[in-house]
PDB file of N, CA and C in Angstrom:
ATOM      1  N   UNK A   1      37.096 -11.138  18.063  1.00  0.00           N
ATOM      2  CA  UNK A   1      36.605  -9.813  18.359  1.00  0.00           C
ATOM      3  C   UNK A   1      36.199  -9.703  19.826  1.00  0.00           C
ATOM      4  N   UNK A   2      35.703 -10.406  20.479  1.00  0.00           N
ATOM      5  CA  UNK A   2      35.087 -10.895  21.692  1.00  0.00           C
ATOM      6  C   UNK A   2      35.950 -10.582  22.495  1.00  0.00           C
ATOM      7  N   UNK A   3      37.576 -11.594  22.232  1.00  0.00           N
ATOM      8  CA  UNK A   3      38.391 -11.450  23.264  1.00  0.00           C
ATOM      9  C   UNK A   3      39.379 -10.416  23.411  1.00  0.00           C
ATOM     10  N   UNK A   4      39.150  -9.482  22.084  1.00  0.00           N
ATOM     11  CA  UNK A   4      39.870  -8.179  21.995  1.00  0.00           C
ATOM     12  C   UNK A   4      39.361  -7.318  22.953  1.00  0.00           C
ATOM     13  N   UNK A   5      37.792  -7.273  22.745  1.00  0.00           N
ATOM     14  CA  UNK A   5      36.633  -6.390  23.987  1.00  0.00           C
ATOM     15  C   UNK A   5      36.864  -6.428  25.685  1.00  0.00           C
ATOM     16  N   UNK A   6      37.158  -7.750  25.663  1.00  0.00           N
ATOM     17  CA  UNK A   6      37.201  -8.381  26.761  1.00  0.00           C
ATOM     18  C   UNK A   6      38.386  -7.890  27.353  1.00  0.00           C
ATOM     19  N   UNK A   7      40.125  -8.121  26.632  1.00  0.00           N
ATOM     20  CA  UNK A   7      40.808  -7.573  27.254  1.00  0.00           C
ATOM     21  C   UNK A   7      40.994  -5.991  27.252  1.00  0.00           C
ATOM     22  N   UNK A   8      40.584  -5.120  26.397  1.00  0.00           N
ATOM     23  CA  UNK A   8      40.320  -3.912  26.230  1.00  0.00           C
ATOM     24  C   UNK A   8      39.879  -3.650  28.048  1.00  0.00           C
ATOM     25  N   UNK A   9      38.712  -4.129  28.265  1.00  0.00           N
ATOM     26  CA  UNK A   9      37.915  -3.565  29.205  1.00  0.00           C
ATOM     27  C   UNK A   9      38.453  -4.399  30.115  1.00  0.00           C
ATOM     28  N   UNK A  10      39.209  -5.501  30.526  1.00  0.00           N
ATOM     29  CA  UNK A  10      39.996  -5.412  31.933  1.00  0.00           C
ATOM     30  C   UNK A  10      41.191  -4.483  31.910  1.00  0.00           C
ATOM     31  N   UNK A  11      41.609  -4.200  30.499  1.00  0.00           N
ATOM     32  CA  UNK A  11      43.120  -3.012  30.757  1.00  0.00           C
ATOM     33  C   UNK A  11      42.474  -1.951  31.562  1.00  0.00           C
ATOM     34  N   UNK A  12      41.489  -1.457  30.869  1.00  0.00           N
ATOM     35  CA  UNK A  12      40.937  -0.241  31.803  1.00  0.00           C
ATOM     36  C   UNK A  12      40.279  -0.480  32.961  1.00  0.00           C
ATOM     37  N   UNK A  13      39.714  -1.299  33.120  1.00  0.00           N
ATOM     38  CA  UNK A  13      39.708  -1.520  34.448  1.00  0.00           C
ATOM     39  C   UNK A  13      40.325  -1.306  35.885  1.00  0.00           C
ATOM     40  N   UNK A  14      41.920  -1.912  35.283  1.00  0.00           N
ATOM     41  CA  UNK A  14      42.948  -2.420  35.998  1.00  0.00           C
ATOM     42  C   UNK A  14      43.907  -0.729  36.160  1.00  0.00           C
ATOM     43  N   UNK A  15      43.672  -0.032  35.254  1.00  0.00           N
ATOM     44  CA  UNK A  15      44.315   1.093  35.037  1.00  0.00           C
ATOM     45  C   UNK A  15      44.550   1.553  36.290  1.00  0.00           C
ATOM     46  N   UNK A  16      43.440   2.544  37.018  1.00  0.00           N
ATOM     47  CA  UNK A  16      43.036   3.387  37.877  1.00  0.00           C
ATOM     48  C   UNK A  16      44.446   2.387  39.299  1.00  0.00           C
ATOM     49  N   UNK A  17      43.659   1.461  39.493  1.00  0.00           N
ATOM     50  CA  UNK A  17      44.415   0.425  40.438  1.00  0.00           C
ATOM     51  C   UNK A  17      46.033   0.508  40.204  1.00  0.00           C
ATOM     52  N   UNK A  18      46.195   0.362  39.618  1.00  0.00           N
ATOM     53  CA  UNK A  18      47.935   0.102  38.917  1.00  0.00           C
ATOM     54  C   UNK A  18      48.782   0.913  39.000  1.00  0.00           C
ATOM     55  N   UNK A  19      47.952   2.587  38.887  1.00  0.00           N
ATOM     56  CA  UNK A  19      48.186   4.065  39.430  1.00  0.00           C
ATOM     57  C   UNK A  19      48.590   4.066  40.581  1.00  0.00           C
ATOM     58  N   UNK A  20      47.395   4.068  41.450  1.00  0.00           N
ATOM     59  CA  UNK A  20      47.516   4.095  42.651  1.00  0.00           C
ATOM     60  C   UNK A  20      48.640   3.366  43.133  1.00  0.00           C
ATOM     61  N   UNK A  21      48.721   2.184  43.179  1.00  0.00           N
ATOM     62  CA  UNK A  21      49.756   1.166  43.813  1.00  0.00           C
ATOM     63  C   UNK A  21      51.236   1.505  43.137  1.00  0.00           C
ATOM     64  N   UNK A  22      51.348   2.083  41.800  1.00  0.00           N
ATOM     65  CA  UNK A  22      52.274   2.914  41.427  1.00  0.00           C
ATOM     66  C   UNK A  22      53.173   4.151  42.073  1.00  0.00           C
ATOM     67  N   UNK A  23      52.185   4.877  42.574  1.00  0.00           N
ATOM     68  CA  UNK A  23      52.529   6.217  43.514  1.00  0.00           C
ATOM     69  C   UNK A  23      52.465   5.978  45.208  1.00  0.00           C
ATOM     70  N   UNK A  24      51.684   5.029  45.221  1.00  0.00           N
ATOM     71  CA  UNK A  24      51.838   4.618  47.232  1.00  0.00           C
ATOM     72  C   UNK A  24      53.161   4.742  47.796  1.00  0.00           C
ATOM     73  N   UNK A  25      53.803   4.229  47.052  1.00  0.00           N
ATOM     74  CA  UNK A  25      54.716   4.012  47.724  1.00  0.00           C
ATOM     75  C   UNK A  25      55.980   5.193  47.658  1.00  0.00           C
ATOM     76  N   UNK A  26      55.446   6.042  47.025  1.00  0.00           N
ATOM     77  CA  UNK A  26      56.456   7.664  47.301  1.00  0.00           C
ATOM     78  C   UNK A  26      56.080   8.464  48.314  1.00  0.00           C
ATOM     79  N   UNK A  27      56.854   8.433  49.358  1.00  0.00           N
ATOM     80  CA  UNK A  27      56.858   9.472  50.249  1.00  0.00           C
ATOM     81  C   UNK A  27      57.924  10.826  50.096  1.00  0.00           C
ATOM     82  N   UNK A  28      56.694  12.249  49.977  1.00  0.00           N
ATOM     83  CA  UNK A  28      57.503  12.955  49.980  1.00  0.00           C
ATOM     84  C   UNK A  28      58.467  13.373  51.085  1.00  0.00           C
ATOM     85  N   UNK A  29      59.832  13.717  51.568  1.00  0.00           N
ATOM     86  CA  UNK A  29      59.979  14.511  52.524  1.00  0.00           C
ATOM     87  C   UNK A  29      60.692  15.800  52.245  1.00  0.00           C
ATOM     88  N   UNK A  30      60.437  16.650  53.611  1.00  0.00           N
ATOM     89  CA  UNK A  30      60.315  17.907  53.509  1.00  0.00           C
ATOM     90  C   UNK A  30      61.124  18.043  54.755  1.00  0.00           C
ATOM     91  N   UNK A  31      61.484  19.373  54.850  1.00  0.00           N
ATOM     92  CA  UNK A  31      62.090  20.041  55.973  1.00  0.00           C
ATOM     93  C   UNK A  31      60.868  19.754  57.641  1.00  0.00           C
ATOM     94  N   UNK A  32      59.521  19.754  57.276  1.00  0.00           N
ATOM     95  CA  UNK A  32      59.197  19.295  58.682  1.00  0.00           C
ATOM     96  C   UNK A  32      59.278  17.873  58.982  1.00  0.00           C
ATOM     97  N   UNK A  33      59.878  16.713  58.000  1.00  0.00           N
ATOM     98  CA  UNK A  33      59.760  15.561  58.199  1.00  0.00           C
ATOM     99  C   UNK A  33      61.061  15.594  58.870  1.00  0.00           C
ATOM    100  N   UNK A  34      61.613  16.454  59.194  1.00  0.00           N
ATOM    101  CA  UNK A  34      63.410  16.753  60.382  1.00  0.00           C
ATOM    102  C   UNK A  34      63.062  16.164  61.260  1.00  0.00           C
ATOM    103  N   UNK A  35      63.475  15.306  62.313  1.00  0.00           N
ATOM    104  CA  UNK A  35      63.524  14.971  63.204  1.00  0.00           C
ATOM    105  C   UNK A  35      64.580  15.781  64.627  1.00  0.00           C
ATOM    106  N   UNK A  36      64.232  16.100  65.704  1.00  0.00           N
ATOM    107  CA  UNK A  36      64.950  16.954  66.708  1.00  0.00           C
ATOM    108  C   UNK A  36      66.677  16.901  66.508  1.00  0.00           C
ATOM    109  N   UNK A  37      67.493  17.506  66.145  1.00  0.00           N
ATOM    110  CA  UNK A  37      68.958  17.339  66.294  1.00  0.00           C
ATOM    111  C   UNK A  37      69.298  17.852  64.448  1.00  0.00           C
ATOM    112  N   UNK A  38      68.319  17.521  63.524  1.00  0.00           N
ATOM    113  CA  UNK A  38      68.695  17.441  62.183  1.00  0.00           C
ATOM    114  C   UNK A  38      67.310  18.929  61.869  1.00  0.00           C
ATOM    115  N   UNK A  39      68.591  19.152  60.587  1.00  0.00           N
ATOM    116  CA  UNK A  39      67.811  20.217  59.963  1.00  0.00           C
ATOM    117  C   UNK A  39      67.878  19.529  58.182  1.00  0.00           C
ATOM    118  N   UNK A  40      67.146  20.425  57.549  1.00  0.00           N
ATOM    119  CA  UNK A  40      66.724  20.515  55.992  1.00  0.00           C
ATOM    120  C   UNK A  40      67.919  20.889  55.150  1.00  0.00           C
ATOM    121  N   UNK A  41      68.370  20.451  54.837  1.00  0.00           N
ATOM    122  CA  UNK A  41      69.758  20.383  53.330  1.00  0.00           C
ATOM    123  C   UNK A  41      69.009  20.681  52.212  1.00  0.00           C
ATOM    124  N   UNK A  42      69.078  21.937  51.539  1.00  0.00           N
ATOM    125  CA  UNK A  42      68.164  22.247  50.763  1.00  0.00           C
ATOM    126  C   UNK A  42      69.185  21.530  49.523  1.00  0.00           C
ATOM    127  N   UNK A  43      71.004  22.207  49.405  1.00  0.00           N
ATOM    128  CA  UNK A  43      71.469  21.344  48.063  1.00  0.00           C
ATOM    129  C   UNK A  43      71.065  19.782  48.161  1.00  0.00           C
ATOM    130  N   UNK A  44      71.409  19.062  48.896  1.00  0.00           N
ATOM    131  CA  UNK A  44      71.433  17.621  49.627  1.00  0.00           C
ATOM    132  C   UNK A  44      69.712  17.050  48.896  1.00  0.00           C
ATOM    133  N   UNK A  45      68.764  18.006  49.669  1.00  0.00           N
ATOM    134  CA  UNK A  45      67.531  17.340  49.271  1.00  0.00           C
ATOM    135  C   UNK A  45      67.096  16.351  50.534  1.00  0.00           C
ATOM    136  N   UNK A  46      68.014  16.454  51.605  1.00  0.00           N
ATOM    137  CA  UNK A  46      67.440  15.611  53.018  1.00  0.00           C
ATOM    138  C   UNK A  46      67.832  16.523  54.305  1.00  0.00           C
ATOM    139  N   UNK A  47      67.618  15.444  55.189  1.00  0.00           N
ATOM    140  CA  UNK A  47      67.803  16.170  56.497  1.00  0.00           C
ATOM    141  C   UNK A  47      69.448  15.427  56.574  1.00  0.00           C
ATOM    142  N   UNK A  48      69.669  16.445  57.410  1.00  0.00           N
ATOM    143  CA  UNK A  48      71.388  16.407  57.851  1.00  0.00           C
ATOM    144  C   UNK A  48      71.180  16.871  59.089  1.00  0.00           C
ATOM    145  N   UNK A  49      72.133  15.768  60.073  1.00  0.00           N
ATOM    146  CA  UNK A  49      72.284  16.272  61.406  1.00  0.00           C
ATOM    147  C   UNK A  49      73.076  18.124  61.761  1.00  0.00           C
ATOM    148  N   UNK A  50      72.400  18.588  62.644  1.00  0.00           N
ATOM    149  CA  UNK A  50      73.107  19.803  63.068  1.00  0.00           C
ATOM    150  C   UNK A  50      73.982  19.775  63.924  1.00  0.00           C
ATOM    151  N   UNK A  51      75.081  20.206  63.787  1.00  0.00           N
ATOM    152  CA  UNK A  51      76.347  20.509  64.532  1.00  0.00           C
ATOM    153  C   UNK A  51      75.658  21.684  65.714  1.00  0.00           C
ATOM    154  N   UNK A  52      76.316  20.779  67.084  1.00  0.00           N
ATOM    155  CA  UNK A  52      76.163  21.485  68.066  1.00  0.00           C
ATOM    156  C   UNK A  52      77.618  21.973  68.798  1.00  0.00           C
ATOM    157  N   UNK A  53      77.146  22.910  69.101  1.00  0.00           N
ATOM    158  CA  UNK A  53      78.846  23.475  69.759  1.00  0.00           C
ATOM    159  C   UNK A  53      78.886  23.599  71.077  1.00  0.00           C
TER     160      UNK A  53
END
């Protein structure tokens, strides 16, 4: 019973943590994350260089 408690309450513990380090590592990008020369591809979902004439 003891060691049921025991791991019960490090799962939750550990939860919150496990989240976080779960989602860190998604970066959203967006049309201002364009860099000079590239624009926003809305079908695409990225930046695509712009044709200069």
């Amino acid at each position: 019973m003891k060691t049921r408690i025991t791991t019960a309450v490090i799962a939750l513990m550990l939860l919150p943590s496990m989240s976080m380090a779960y989602c860190s590592g998604h970066k959203e990008i967006t049309a201002s994350s364009c860099t000079d020369g590239m624009s926003w591809d809305q079908a695409k979902g990225e930046c695509t260089l712009t044709p200069t004439t």
